[in-house]
Structures are given as structure tokens and as C-alpha cells.
Protein backbone atom coordinates (compact mmCIF):
# COMPACT_ATOMS: atom_id res chain seq x y z
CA UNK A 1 42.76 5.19 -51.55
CA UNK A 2 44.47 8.06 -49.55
CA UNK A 3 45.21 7.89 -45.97
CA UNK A 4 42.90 10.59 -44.15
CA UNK A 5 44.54 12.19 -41.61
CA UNK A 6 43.08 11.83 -38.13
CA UNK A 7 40.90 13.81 -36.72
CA UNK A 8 43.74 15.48 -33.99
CA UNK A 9 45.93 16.41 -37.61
CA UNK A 10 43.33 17.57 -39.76
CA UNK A 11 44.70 21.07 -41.03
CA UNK A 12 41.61 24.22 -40.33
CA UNK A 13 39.97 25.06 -42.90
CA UNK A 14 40.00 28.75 -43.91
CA UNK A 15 36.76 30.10 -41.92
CA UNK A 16 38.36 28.48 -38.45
CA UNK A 17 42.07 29.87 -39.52
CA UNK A 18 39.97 33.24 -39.57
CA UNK A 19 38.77 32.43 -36.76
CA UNK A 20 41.43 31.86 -35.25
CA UNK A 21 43.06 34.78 -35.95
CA UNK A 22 40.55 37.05 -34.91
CA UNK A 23 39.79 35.50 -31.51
CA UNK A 24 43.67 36.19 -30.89
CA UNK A 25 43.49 39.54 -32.03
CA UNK A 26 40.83 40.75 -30.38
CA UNK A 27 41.77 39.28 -27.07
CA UNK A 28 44.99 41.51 -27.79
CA UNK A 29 43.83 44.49 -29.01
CA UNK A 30 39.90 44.06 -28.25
CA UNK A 31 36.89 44.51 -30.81
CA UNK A 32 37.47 48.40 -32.12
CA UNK A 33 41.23 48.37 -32.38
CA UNK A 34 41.18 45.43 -34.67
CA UNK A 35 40.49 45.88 -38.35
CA UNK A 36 39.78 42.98 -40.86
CA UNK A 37 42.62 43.86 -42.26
CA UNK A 38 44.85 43.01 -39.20
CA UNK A 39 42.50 39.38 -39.02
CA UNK A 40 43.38 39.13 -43.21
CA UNK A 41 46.92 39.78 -42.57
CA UNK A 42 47.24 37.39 -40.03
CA UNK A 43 45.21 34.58 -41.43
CA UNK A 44 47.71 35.27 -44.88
CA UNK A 45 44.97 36.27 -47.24
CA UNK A 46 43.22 39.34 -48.88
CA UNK A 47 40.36 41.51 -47.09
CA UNK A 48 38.22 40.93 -49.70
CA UNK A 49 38.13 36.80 -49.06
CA UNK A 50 37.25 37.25 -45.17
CA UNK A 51 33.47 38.42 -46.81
CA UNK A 52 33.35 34.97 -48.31
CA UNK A 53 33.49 33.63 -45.01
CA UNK A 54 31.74 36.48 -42.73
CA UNK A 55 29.58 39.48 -43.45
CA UNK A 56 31.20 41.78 -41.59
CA UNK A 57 33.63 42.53 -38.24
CA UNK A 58 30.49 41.97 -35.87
CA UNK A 59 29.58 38.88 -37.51
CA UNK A 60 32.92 37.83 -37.31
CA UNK A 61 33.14 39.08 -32.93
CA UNK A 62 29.87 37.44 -32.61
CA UNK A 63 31.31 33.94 -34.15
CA UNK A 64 34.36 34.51 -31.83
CA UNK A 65 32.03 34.81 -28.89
CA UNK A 66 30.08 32.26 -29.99
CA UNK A 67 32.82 29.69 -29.93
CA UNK A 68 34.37 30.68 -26.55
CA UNK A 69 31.18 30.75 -25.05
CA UNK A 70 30.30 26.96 -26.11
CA UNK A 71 33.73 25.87 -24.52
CA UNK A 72 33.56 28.52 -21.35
CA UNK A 73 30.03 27.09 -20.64
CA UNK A 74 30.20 23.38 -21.10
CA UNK A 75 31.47 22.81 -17.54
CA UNK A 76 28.50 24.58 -16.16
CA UNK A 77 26.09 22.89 -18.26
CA UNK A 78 27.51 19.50 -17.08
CA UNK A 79 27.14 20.36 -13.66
CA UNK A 80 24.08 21.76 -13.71
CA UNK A 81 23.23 18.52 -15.36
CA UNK A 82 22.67 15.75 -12.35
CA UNK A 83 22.80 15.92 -8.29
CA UNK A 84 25.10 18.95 -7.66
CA UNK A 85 27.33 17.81 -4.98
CA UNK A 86 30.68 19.50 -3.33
CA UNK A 87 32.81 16.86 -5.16
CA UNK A 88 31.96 18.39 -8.35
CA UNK A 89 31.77 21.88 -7.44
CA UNK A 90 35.56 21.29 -6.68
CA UNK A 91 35.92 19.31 -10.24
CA UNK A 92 33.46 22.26 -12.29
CA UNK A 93 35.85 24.99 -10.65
CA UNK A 94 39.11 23.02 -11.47
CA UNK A 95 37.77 22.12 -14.97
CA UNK A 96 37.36 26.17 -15.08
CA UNK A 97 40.42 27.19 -13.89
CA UNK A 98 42.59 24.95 -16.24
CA UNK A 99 40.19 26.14 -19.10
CA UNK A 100 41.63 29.84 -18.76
CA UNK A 101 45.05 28.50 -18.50
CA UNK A 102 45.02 26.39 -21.80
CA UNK A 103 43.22 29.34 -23.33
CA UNK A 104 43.27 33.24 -21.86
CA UNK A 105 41.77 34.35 -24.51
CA UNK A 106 38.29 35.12 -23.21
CA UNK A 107 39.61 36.59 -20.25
CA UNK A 108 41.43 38.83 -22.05
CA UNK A 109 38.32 40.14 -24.74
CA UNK A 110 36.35 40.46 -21.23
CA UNK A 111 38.67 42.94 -20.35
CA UNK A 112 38.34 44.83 -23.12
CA UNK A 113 34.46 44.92 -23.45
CA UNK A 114 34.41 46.08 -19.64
CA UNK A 115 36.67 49.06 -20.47
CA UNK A 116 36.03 49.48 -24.13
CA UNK A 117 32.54 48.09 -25.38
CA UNK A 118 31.66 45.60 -27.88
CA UNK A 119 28.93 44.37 -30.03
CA UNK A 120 26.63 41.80 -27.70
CA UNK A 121 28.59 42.48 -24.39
CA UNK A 122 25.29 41.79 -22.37
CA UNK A 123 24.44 38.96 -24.24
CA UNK A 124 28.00 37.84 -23.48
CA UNK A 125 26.99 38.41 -19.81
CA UNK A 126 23.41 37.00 -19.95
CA UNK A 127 24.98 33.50 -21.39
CA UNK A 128 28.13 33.59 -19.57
CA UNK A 129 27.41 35.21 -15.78
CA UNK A 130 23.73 35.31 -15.51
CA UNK A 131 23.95 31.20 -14.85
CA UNK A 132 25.95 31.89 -11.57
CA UNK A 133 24.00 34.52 -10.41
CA UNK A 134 20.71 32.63 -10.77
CA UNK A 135 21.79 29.03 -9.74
CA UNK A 136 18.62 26.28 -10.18
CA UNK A 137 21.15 23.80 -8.01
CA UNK A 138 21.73 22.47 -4.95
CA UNK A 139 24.29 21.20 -3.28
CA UNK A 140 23.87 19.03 -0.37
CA UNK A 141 20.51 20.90 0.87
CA UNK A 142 22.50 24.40 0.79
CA UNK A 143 22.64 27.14 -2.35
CA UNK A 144 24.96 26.98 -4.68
CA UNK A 145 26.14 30.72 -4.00
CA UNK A 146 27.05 30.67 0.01
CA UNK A 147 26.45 34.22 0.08
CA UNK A 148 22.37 34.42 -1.08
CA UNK A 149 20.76 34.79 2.10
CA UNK A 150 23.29 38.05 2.94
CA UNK A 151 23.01 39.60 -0.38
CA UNK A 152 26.51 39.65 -1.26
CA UNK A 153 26.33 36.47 -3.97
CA UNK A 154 26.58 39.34 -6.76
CA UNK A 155 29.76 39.96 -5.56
CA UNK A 156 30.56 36.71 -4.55
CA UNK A 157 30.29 35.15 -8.01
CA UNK A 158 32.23 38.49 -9.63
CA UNK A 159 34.86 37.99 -6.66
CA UNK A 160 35.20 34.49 -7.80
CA UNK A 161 35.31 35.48 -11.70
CA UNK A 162 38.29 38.25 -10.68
CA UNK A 163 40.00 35.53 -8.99
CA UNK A 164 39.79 33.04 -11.85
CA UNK A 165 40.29 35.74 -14.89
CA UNK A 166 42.20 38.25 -13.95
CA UNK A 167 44.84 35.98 -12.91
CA UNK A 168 45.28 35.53 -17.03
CA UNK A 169 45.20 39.12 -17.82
CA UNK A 170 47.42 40.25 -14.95
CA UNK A 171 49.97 37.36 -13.38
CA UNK A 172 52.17 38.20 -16.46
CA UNK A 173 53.30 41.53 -14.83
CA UNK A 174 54.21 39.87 -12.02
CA UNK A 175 56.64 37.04 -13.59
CA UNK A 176 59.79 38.32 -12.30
CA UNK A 177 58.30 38.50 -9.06
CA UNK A 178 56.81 34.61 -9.06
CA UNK A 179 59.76 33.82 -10.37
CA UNK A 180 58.23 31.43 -13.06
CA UNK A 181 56.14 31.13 -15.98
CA UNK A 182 52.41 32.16 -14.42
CA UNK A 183 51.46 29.64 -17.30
CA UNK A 184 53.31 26.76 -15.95
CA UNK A 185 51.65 23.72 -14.23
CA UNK A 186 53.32 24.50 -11.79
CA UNK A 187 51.98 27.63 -11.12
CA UNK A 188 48.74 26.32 -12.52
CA UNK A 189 48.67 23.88 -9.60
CA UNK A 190 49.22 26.75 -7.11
CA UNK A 191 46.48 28.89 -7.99
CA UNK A 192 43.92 25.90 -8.26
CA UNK A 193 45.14 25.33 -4.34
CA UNK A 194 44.88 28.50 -3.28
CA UNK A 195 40.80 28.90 -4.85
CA UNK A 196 40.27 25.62 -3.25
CA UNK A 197 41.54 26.43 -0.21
CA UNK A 198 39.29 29.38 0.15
CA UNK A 199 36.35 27.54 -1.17
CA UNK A 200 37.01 24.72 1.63
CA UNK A 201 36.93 27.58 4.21
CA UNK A 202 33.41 29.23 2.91
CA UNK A 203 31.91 25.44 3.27
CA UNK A 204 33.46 24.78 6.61
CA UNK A 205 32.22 28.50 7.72
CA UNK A 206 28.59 27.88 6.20
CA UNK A 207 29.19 24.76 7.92
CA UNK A 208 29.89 26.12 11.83
């Protein structure tokens, strides 16, 4: 009997290399600026075979989305799931933070559905934001958002979402300037001090 190859080696099948493709190319060159063609030259095969696979280029966005949003969401999910306290706020916004890191893309197709469009950019939104702006937790007898009760947690949450994402779509321009890789864990671990820091000082100013 063959050796299988475990599960960490297991080569994609064509449908996730397609995937795969596409999720890089349209956090590159967002959704109308990419052809199937440019996803069919990528993945290494002919136009014609992506239709085996995916109806058409929504489908294919909405798959993309799909994906991203399963992974982007999970840490939310889990702490929305059980006694909400500031320990894991602090581990749900690290868990976040490393997330874009290991994987920009979805910061970067954001960027281009805000200036651009897409297919399902508000239900993008609805699944993605809509949790954060309509929190059903609690932590430690206070909201979730510290700025409810003066009607700036809309901006709040997209203050905190600029902070997180933008630093993937825009700390590249400034790499001569850092002086290192933005990408590095090194500069991973200084961005996840400086959003803690400032999330520290909101508590201890709710707090006074």
C-alpha cells in the first residue's frame, strides 16, 4: 500500500490552486481588473477548465470571500463564544493582528471594494463589521465597544479596523523608513504593542 502523504503535504487540488490564485490576484489588482484569464494563467491552465470548477468571475470572488471570511471571523466567533473577559479581548485582538500578517490578503481586496466596488461588498460588511458594531458581549459588566454610550463606537471599531488593516496595505511604503521588513516578527511584535498599549489606556480611562 502507498504511503499517503500527511495532511500538512497534501498537494491542492485544482479548484483550491484556483483559488488560490484568484484570492492573490484580486487582492493585487481587485475584482474588475482581474480577468479569468489572468486567474488561468496563473493557476497554469486554460480559461475554458476554470468553468469546470466555477460558473463564472463572481462565483469565483464570492468563493474567495467566502474563504477569507471563515478564517477572518473565527476569532470573533470564539470569543463571542463563553464569558468575554479583558484577557481575551487582548488574545482575540492579537489572534487578529497576526492573522493579517500571515495573510494581507483581505486587507488588501477591502481596499479595493472601498474605492472600486465589488460583487457582495455589503454582505462582506454585514458578515465581517456588522459583529463589532453590534456586540451581544460583555466584558467585565462594561460594553464591548468603550465608546457606545458617546456615540463614537462606529468610529471606534473603523478606527480600530484602519489601525489593524491598513498597516498591511500601507507599512510597505514606509520600509526604508522602518528600516525593516514591516512583515517581520519583529515588526509584527511592535505593532501588536503599540494596539495594546492604546487599548490598555481606553480600559484604564473607562476605568478613572
Amino acid at each position: 500500500m502507498p504511503n499517503q502523504a500527511a495532511p500538512s503535504e497534501r498537494t491542492p487540488n485544482t479548484a483550491e490552486r484556483i483559488l488560490d490564485a484568484a484570492e492573490d490576484l484580486f487582492a493585487e489588482k481587485g475584482y474588475s481588473a482581474t480577468s479569468l484569464g489572468d486567474v488561468a494563467d496563473r493557476v497554469g491552465i486554460r480559461s475554458p477548465s476554470l468553468y469546470n470548477h466555477f460558473k463564472n468571475k463572481e462565483a469565483l470572488y464570492q468563493a474567495v470571500l467566502d474563504r477569507l471570511l471563515a478564517d477572518f471571523s473565527a476569532p470573533l466567533l470564539e470569543l463571542e463564544n463563553g464569558p468575554v473577559t479583558r484577557e481575551r479581548v487582548f488574545e482575540w485582538l492579537e489572534a487578529i493582528v497576526r492573522q493579517h500578517h500571515a495573510n494581507p490578503n483581505l486587507a488588501r481586496l477591502l481596499q479595493h471594494a472601498a474605492l472600486s466596488g465589488g460583487p457582495h461588498t455589503n454582505e462582506l460588511i454585514e458578515l465581517l463589521f456588522r459583529p463589532m458594531f453590534t456586540p451581544r458581549a460583555r466584558i467585565e459588566g462594561e460594553s464591548l465597544h468603550l465608546f457606545q454610550d458617546s456615540g463614537l463606537q462606529p468610529w471606534a471599531v473603523m478606527a480600530f479596523n484602519n489601525l489593524v488593516m491598513s498597516y498591511v496595505t500601507m507599512a510597505p511604503m514606509y520600509r526604508d523608513l522602518l528600516g525593516q521588513d514591516p512583515f517581520s516578527e519583529e515588526a509584527l511584535e511592535k505593532q501588536l504593542s503599540l494596539i495594546q498599549t492604546l487599548l490598555r489606556a481606553v480600559f484604564e480611562y473607562k476605568g478613572s
